[in-house]
Each structure stands twice: as structure tokens, then as C-alpha cells.
PDB file of N, CA and C in Angstrom:
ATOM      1  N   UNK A   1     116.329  39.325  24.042  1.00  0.00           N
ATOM      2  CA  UNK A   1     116.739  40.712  23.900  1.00  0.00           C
ATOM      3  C   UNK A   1     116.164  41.517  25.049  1.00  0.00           C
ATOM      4  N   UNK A   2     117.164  42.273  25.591  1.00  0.00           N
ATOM      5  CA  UNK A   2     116.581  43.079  26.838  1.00  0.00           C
ATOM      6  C   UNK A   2     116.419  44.661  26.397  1.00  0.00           C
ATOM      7  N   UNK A   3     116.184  45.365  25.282  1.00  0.00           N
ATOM      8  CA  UNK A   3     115.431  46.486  25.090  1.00  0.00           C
ATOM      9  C   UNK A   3     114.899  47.535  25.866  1.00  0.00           C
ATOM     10  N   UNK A   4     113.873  46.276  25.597  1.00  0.00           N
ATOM     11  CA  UNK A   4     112.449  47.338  26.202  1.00  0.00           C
ATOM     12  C   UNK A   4     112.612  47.148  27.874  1.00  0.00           C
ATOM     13  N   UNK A   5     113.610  45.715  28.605  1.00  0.00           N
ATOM     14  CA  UNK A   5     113.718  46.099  29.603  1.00  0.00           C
ATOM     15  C   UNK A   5     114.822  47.178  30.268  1.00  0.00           C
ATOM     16  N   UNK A   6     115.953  47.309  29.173  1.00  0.00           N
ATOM     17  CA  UNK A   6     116.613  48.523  29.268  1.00  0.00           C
ATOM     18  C   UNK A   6     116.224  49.946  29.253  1.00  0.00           C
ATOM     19  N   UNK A   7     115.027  50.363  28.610  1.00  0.00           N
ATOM     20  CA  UNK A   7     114.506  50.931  28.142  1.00  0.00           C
ATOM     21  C   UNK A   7     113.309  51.391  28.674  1.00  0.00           C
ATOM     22  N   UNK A   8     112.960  50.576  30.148  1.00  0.00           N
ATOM     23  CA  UNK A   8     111.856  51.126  30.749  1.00  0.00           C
ATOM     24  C   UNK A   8     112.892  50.546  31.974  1.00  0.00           C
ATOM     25  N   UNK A   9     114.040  51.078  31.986  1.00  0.00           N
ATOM     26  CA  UNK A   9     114.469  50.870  33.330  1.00  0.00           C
ATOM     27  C   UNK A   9     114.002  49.699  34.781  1.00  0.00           C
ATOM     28  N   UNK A  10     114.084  48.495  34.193  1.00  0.00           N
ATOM     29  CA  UNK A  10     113.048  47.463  34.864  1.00  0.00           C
ATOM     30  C   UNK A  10     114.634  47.271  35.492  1.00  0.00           C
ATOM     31  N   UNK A  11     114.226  46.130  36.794  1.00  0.00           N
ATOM     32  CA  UNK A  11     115.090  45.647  37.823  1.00  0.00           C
ATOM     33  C   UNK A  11     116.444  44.829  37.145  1.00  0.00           C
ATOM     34  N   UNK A  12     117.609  45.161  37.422  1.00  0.00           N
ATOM     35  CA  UNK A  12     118.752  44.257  36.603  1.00  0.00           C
ATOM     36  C   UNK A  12     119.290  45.106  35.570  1.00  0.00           C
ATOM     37  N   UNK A  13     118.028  45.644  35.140  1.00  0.00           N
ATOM     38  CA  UNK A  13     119.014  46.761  33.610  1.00  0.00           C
ATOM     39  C   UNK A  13     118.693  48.013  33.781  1.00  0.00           C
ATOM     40  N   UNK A  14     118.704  48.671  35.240  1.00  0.00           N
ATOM     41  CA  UNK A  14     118.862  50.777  35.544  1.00  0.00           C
ATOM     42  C   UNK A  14     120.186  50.995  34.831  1.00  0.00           C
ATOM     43  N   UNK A  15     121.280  50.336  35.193  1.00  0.00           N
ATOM     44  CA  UNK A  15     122.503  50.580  34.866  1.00  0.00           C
ATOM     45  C   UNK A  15     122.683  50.712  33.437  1.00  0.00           C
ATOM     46  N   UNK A  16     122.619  49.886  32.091  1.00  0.00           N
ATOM     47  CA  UNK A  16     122.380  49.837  30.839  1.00  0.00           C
ATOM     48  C   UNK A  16     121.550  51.017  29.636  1.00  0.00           C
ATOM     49  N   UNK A  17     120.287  50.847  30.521  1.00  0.00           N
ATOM     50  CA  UNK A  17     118.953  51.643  30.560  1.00  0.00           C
ATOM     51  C   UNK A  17     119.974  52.981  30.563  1.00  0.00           C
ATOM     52  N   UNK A  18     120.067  53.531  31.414  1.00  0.00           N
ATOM     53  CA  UNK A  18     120.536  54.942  32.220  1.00  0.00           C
ATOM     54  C   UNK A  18     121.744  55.604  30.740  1.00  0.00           C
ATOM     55  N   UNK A  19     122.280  54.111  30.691  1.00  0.00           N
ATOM     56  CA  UNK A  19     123.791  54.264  29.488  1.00  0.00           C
ATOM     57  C   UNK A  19     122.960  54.774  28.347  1.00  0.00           C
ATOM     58  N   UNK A  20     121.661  53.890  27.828  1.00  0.00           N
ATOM     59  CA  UNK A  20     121.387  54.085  26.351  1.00  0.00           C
ATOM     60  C   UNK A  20     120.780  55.333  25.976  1.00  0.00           C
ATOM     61  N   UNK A  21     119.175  55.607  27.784  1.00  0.00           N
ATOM     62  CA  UNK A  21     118.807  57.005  27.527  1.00  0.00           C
ATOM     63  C   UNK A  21     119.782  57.738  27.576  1.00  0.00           C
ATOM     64  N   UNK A  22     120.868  58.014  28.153  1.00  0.00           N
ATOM     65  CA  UNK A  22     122.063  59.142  28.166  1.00  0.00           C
ATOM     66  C   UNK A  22     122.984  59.167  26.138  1.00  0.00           C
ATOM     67  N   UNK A  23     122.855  57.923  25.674  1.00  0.00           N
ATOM     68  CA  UNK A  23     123.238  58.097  24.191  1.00  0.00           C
ATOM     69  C   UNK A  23     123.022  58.159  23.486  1.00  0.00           C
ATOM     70  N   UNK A  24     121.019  58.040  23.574  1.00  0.00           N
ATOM     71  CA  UNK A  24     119.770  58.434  22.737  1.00  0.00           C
ATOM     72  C   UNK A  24     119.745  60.107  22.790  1.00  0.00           C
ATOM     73  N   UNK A  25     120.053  60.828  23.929  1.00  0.00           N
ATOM     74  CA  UNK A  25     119.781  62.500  24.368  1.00  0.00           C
ATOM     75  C   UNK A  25     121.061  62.872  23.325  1.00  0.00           C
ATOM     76  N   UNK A  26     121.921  62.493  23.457  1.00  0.00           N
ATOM     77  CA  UNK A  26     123.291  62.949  22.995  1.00  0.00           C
ATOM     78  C   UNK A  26     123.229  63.131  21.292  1.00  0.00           C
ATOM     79  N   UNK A  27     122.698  61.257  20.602  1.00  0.00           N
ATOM     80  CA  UNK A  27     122.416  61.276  19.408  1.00  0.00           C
ATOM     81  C   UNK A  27     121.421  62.318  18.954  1.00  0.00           C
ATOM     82  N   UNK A  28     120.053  62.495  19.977  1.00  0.00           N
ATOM     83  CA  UNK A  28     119.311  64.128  19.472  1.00  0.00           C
ATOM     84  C   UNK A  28     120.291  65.309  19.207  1.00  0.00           C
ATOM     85  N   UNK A  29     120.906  65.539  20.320  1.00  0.00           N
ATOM     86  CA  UNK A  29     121.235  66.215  20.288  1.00  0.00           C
ATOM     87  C   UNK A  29     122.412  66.807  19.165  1.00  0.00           C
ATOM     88  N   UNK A  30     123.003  66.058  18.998  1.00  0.00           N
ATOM     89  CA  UNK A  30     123.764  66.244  17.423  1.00  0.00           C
ATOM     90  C   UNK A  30     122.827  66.456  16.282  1.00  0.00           C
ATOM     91  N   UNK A  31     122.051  65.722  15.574  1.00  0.00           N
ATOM     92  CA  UNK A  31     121.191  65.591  14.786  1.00  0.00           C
ATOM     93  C   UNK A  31     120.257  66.946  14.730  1.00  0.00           C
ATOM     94  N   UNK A  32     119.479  67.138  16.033  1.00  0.00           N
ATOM     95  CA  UNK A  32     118.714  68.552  16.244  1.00  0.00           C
ATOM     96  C   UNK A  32     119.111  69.365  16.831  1.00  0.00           C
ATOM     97  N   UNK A  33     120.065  69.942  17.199  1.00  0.00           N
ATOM     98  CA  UNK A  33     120.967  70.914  17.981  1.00  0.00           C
ATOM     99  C   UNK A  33     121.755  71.180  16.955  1.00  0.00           C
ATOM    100  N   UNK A  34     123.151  70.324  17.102  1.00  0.00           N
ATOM    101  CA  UNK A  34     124.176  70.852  17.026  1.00  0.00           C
ATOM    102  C   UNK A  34     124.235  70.636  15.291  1.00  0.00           C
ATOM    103  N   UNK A  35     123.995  69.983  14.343  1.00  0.00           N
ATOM    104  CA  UNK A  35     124.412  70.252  13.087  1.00  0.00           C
ATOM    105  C   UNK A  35     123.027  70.985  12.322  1.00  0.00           C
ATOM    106  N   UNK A  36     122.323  70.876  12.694  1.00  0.00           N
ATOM    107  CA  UNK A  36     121.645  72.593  12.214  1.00  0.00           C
ATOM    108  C   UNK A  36     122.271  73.653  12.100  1.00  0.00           C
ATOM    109  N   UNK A  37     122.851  73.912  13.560  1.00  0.00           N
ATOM    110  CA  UNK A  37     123.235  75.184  14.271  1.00  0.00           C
ATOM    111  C   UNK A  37     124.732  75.418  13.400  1.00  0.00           C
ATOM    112  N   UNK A  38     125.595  74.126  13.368  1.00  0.00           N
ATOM    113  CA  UNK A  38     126.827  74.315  12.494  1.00  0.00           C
ATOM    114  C   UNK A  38     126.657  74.278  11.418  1.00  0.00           C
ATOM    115  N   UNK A  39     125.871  74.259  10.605  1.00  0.00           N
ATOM    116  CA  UNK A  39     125.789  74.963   8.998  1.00  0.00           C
ATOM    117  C   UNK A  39     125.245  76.161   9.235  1.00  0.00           C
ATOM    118  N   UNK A  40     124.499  76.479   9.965  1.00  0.00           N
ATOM    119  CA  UNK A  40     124.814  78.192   9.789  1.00  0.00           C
ATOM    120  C   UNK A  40     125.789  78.528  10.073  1.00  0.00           C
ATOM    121  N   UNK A  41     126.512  78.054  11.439  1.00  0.00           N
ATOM    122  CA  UNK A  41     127.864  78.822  11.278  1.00  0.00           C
ATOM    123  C   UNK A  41     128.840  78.717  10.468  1.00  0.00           C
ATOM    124  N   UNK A  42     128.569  77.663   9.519  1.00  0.00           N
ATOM    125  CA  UNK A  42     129.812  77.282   8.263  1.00  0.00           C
ATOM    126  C   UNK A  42     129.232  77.853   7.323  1.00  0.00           C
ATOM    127  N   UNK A  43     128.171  78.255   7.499  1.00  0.00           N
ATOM    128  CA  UNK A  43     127.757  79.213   5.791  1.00  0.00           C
ATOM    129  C   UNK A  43     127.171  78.613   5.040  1.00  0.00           C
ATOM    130  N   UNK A  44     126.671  77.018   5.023  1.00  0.00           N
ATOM    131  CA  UNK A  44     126.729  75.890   4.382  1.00  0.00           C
ATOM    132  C   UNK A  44     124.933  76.453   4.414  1.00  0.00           C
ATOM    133  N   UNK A  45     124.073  77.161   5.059  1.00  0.00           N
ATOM    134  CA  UNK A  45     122.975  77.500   4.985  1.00  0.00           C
ATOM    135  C   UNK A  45     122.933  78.909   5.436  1.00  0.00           C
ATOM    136  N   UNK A  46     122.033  79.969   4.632  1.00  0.00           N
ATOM    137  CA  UNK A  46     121.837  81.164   4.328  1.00  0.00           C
ATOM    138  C   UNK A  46     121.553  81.389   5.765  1.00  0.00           C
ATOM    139  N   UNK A  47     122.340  82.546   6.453  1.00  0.00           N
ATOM    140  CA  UNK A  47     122.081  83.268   7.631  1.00  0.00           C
ATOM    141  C   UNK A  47     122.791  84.819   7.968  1.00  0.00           C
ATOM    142  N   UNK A  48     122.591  85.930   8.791  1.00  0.00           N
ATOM    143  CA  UNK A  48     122.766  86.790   8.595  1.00  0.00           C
ATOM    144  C   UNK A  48     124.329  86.588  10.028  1.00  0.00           C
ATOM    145  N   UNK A  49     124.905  87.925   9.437  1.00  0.00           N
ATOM    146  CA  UNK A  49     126.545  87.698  10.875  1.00  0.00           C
ATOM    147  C   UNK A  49     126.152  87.387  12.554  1.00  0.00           C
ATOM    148  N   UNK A  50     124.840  87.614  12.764  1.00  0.00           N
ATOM    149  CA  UNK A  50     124.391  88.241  14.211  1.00  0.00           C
ATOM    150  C   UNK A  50     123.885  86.430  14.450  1.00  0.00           C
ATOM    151  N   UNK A  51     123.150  85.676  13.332  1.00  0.00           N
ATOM    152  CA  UNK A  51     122.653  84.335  13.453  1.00  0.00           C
ATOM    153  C   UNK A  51     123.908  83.605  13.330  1.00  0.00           C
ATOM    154  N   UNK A  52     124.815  83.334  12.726  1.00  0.00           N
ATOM    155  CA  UNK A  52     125.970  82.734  12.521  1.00  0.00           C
ATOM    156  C   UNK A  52     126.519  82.994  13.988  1.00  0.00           C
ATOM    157  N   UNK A  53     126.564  83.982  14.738  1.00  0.00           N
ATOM    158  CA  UNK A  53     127.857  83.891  16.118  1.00  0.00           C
ATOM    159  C   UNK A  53     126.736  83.013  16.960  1.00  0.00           C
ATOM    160  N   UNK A  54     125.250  83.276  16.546  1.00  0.00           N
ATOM    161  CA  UNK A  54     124.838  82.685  18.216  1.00  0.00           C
ATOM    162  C   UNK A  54     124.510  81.280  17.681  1.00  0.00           C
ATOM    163  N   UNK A  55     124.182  80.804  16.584  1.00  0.00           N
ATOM    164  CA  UNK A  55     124.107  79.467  15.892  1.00  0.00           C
ATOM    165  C   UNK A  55     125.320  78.835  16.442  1.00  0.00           C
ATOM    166  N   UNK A  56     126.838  79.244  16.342  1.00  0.00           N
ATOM    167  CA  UNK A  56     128.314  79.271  16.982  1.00  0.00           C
ATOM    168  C   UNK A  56     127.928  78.438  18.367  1.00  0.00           C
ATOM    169  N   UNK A  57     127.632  79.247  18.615  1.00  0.00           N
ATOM    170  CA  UNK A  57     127.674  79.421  20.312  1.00  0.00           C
ATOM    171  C   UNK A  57     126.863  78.183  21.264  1.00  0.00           C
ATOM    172  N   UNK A  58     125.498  78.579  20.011  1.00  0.00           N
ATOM    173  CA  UNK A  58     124.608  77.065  20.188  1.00  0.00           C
ATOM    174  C   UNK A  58     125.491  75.592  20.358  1.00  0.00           C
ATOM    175  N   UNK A  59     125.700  75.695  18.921  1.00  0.00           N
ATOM    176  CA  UNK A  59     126.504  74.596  18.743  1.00  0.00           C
ATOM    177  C   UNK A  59     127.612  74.070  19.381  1.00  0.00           C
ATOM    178  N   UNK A  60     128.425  75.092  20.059  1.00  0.00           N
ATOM    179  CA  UNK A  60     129.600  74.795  20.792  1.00  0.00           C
ATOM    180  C   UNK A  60     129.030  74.685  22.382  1.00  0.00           C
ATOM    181  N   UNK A  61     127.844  75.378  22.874  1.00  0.00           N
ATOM    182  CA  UNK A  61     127.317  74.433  24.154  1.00  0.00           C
ATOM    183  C   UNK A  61     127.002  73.413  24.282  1.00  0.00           C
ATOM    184  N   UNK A  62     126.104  72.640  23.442  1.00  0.00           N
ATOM    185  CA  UNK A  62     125.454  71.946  22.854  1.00  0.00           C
ATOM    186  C   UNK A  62     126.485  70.381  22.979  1.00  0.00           C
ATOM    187  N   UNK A  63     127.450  70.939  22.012  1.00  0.00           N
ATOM    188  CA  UNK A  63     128.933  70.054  21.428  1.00  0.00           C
ATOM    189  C   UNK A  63     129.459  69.648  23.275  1.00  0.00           C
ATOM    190  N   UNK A  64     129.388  70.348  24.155  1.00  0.00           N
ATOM    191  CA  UNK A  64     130.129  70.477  25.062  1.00  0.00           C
ATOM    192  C   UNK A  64     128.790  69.955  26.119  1.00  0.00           C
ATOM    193  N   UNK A  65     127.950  70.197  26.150  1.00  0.00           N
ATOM    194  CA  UNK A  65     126.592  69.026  26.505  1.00  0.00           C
ATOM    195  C   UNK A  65     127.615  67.500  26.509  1.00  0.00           C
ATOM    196  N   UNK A  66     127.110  67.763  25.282  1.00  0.00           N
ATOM    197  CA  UNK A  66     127.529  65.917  24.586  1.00  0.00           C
ATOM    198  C   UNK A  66     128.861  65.311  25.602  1.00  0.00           C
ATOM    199  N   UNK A  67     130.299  66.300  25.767  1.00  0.00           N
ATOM    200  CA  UNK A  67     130.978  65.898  26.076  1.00  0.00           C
ATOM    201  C   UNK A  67     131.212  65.135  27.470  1.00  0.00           C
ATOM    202  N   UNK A  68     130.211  66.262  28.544  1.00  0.00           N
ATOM    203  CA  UNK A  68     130.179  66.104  29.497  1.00  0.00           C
ATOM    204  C   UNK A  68     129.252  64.496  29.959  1.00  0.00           C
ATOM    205  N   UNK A  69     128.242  64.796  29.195  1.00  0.00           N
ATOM    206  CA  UNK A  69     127.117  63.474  28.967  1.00  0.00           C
ATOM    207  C   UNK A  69     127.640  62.526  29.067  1.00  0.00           C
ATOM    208  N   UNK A  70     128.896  62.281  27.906  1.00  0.00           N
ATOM    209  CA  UNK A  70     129.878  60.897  27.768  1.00  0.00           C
ATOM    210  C   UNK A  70     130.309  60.228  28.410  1.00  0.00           C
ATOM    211  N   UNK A  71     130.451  61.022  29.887  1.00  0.00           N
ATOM    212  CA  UNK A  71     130.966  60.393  31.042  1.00  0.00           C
ATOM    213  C   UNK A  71     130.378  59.489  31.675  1.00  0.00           C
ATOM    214  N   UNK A  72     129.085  59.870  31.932  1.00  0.00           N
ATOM    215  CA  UNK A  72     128.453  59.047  32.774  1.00  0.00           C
ATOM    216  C   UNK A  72     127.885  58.021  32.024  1.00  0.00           C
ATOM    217  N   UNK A  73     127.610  58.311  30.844  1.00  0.00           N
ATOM    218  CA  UNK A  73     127.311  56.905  29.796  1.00  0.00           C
ATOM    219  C   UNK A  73     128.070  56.040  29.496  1.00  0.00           C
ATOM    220  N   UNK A  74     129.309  56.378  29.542  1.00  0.00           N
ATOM    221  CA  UNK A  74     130.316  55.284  29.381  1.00  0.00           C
ATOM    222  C   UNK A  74     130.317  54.378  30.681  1.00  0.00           C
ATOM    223  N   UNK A  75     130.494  55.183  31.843  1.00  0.00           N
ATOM    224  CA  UNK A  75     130.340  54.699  33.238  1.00  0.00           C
ATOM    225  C   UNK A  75     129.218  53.555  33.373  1.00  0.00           C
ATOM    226  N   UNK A  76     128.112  54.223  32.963  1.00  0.00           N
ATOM    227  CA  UNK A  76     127.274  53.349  33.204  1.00  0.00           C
ATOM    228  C   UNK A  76     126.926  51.901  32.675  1.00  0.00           C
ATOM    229  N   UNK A  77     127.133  52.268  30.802  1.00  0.00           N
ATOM    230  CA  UNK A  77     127.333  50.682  30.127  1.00  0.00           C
ATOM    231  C   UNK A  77     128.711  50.304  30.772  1.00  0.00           C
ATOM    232  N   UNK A  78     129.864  50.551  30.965  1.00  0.00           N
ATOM    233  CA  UNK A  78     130.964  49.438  31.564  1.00  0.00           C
ATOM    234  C   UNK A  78     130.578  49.051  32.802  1.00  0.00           C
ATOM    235  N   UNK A  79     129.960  49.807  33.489  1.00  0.00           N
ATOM    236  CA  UNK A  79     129.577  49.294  34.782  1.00  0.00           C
ATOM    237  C   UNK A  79     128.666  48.163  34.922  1.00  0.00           C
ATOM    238  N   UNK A  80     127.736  48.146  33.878  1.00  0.00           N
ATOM    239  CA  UNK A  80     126.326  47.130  33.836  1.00  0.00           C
ATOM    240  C   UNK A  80     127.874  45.943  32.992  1.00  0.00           C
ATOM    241  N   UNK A  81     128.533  45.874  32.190  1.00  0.00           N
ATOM    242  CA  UNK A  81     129.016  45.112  31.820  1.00  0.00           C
ATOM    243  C   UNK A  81     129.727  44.269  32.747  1.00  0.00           C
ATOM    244  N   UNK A  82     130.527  44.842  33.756  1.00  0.00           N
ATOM    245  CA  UNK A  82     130.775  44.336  34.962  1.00  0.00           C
ATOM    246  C   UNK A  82     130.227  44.020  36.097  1.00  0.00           C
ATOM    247  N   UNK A  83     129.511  44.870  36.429  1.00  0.00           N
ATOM    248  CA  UNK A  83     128.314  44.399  37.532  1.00  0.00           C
ATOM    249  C   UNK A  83     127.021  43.743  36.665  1.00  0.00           C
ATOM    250  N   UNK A  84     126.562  44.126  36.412  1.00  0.00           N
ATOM    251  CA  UNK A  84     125.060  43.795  35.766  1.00  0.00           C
ATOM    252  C   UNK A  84     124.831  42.534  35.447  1.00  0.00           C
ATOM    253  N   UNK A  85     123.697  41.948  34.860  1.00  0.00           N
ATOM    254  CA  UNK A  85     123.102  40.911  34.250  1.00  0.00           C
ATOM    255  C   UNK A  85     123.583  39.683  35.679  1.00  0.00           C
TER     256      UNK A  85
END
């Protein structure tokens, strides 16, 4: 199992490595960002009109983080799949 060499970016697995930290940030980021932030804006947790737009707003940068992120993570695991190992 190459992990921890993915995972401390060792020689052979930057490419992999690079993919998983980029889908570890993303998975935070849903989890502690963005679905906090979207139950306040769904009402689903007690907040006032002024916390609900910027909770919104959070969440929809945040959401749009992620999207942009996707790119280069995908890039990078297909790339180690083809080049790599």
C-alpha cells in the first residue's frame, strides 16, 4: 500500500499525493464549510435573515471552491494512472 507514500509526497507518488491532498481539502470543506453554512440557509438551524444571506454566500463560495479544486484533482489521479507507478 502506497499511503503514507502518497501522502508525504515521496518520489513516484507527487502526482497521486497532490490528487488525494486536493480531495481531502474539498471533503473538509463540505463537511466544515459548506453544510453548516447550508442549514442555516435552509432554515434547517435557527438563524436570523442577515446570517442566512451570508451563511448563502459562504456556502455558495465555498461550493464553487470545491468546483474549481476538481479540476486539478481529477488531472492529477488520471495522470499518475497513466504516467505514474
Amino acid at each position: 500500500m502506497y499511503i503514507v507514500e502518497a501522502l508525504t509526497l515521496r518520489d513516484g507518488f507527487e502526482l497521486i499525493g497532490i490528487g488525494m491532498w486536493l480531495a481531502l481539502i474539498m471533503a473538509a470543506n463540505v463537511w466544515f464549510v459548506i453544510w453548516p453554512n447550508q442549514k442555516r440557509a435552509l432554515g434547517l438551524v435557527e438563524a436570523d435573515d442577515a446570517r442566512k444571506a451570508a451563511s448563502a454566500r459562504t456556502a455558495m463560495v465555498a461550493s464553487r471552491t470545491n468546483t474549481l479544486l476538481s479540476l486539478p484533482m481529477l488531472y492529477a489521479m488520471t495522470t499518475y494512472q497513466t504516467l505514474g507507478s
